[in-house]
N, C-alpha and C. Protein backbone atom coordinates (compact mmCIF):
# COMPACT_ATOMS: atom_id res chain seq x y z
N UNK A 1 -9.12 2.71 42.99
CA UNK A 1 -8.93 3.33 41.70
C UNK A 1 -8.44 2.27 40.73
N UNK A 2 -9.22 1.79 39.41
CA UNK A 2 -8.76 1.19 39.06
C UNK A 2 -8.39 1.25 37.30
N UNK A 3 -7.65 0.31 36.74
CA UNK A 3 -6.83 1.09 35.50
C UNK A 3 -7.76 1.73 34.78
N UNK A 4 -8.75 1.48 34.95
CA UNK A 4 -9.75 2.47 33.55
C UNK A 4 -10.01 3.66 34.55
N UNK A 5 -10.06 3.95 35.67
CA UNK A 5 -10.02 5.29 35.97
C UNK A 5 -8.76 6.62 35.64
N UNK A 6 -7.68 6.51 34.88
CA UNK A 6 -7.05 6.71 34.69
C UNK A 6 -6.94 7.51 33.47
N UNK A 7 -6.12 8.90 33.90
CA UNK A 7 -6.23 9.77 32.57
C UNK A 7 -5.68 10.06 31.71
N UNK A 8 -5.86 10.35 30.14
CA UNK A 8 -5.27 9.99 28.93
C UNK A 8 -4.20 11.19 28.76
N UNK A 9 -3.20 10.47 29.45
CA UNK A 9 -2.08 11.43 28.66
C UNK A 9 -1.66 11.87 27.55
N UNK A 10 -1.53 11.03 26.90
CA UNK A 10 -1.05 11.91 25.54
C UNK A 10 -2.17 11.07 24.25
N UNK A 11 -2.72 11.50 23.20
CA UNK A 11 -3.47 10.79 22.09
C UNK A 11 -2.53 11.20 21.01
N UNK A 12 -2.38 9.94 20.25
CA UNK A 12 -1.81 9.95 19.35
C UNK A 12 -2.48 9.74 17.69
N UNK A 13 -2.45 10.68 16.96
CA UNK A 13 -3.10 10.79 15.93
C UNK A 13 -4.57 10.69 16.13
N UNK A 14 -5.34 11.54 15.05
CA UNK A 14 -6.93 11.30 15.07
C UNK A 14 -7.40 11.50 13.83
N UNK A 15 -8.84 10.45 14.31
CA UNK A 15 -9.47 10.38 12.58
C UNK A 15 -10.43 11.95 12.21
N UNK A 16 -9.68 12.08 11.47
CA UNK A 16 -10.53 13.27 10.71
C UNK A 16 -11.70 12.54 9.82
N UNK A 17 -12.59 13.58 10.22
CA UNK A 17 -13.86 13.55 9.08
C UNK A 17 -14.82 11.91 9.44
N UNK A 18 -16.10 11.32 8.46
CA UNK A 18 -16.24 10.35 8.49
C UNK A 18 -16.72 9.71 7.34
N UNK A 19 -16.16 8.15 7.25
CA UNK A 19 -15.90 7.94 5.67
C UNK A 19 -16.40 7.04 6.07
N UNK A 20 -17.12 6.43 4.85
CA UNK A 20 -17.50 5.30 4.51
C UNK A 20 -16.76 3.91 4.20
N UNK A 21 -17.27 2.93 5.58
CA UNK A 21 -16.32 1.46 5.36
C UNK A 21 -16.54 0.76 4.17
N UNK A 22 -17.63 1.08 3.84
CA UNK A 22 -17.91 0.20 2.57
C UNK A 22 -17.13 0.93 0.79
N UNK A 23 -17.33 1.71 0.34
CA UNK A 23 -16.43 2.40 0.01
C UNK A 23 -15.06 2.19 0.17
N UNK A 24 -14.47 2.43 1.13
CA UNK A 24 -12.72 1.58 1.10
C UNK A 24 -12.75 0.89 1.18
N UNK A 25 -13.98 -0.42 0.96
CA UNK A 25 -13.70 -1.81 0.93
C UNK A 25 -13.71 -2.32 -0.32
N UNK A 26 -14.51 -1.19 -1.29
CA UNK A 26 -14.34 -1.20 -2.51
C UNK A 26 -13.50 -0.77 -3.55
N UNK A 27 -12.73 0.29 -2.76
CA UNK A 27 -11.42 0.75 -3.16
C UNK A 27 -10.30 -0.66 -3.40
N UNK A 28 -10.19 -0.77 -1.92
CA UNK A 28 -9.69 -2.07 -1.84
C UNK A 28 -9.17 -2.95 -2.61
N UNK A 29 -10.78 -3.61 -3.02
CA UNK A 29 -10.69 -5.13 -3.77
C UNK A 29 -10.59 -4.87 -4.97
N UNK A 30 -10.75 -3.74 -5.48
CA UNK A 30 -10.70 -3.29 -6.58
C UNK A 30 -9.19 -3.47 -7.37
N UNK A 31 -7.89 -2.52 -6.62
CA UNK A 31 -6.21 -2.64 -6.49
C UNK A 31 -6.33 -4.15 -5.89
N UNK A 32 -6.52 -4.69 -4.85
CA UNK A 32 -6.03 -6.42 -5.00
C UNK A 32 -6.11 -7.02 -6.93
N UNK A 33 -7.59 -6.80 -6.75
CA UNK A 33 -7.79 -7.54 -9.04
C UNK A 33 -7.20 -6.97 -9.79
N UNK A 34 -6.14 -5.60 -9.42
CA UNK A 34 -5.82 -5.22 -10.48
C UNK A 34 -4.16 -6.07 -10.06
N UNK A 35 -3.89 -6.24 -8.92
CA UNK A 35 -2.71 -6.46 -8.76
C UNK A 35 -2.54 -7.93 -9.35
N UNK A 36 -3.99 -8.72 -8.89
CA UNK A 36 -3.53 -10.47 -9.49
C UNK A 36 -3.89 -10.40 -10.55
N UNK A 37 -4.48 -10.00 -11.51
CA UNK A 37 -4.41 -9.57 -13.34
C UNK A 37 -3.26 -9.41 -14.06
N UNK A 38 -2.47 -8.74 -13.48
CA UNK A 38 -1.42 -7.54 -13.72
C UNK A 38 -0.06 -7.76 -13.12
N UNK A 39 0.84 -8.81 -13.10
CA UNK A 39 1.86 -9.31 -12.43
C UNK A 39 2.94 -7.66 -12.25
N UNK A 40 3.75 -7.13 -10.96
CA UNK A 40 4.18 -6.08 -10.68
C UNK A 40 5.54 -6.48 -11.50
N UNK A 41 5.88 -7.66 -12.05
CA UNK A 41 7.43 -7.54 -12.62
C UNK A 41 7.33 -9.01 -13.05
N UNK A 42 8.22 -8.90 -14.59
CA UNK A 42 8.60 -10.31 -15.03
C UNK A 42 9.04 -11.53 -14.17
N UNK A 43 8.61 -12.51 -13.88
CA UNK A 43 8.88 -14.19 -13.03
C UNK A 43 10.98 -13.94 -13.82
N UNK A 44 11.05 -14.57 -13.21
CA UNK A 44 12.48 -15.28 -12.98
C UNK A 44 13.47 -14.65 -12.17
N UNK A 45 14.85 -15.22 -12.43
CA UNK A 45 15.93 -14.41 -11.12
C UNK A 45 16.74 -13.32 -12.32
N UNK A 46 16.54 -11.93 -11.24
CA UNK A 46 17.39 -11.08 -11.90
C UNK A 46 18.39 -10.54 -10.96
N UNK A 47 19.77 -10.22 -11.59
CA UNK A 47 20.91 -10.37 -10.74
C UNK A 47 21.36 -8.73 -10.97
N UNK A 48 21.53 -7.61 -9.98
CA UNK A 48 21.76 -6.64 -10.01
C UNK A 48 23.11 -6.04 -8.95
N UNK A 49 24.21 -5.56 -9.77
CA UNK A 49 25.27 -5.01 -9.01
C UNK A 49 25.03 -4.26 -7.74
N UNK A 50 23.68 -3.32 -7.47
CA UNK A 50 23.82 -2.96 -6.10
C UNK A 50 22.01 -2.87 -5.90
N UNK A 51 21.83 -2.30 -4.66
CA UNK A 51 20.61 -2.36 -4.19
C UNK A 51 19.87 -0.92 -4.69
N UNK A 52 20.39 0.08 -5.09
CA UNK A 52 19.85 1.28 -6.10
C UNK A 52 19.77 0.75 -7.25
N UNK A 53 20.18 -0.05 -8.15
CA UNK A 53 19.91 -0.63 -9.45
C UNK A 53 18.54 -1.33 -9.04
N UNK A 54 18.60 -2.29 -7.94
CA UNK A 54 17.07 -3.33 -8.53
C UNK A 54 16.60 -2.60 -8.06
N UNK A 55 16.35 -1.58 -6.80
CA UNK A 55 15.46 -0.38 -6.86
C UNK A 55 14.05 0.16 -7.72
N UNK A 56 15.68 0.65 -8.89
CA UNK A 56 14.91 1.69 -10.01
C UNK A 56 14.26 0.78 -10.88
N UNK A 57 14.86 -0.65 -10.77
CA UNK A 57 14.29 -1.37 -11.83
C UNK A 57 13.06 -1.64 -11.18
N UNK A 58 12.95 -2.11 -10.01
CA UNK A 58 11.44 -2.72 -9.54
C UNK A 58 10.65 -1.33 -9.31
N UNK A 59 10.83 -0.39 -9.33
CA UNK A 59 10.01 0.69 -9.44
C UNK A 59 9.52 0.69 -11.09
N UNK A 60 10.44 0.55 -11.84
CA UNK A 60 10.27 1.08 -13.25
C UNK A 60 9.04 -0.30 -13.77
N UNK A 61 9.41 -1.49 -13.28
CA UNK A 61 8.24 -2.34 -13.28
C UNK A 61 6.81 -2.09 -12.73
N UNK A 62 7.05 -1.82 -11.66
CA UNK A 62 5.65 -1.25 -10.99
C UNK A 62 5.07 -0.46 -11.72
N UNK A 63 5.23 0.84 -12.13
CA UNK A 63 4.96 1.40 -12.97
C UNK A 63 4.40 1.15 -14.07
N UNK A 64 5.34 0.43 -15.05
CA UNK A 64 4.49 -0.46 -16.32
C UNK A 64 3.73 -1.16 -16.12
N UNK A 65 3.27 -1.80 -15.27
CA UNK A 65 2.49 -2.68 -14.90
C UNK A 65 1.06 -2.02 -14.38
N UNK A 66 0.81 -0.84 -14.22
CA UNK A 66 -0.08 -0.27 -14.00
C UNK A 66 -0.45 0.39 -15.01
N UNK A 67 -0.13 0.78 -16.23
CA UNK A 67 -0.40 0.86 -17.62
C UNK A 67 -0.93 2.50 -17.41
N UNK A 68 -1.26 2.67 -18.22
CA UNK A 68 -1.57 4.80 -18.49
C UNK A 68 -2.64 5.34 -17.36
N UNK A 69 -2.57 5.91 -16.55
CA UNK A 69 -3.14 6.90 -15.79
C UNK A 69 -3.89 7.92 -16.38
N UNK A 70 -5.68 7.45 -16.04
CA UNK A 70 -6.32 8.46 -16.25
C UNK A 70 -6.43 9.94 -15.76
């Protein structure tokens, strides 16, 4: 008996449905060009009293940086 005769105990998660690779490859590259166009936050050092401050700030950058939602 050898290891591939052996039965699948437990499966973990499964793909629903079937999608097209090409398509999320275009999704993809699409968010990469928008990301190197579009810097996620101003260059230099910013100095923040706790780790919930640069948080909200690097969220609040992300955000602007993706400009108005159709």
């Amino acid at each position: 008996m050898g290891a591939f005769d052996e039965k699948i105990g437990k499966t973990v998660g499964r793909r629903t449905g079937h999608r097209d690779p090409v398509l999320d490859t275009a999704a993809l590259q699409e968010t990469f060009g928008r990301l190197r166009t579009a810097p996620l936050c101003p260059k230099g050092v910013w100095r923040f009293h706790s780790f919930e401050e640069a948080d909200a700030w690097a969220l609040k950058m992300i955000v602007r940086s993706q400009g108005p939602q159709k």
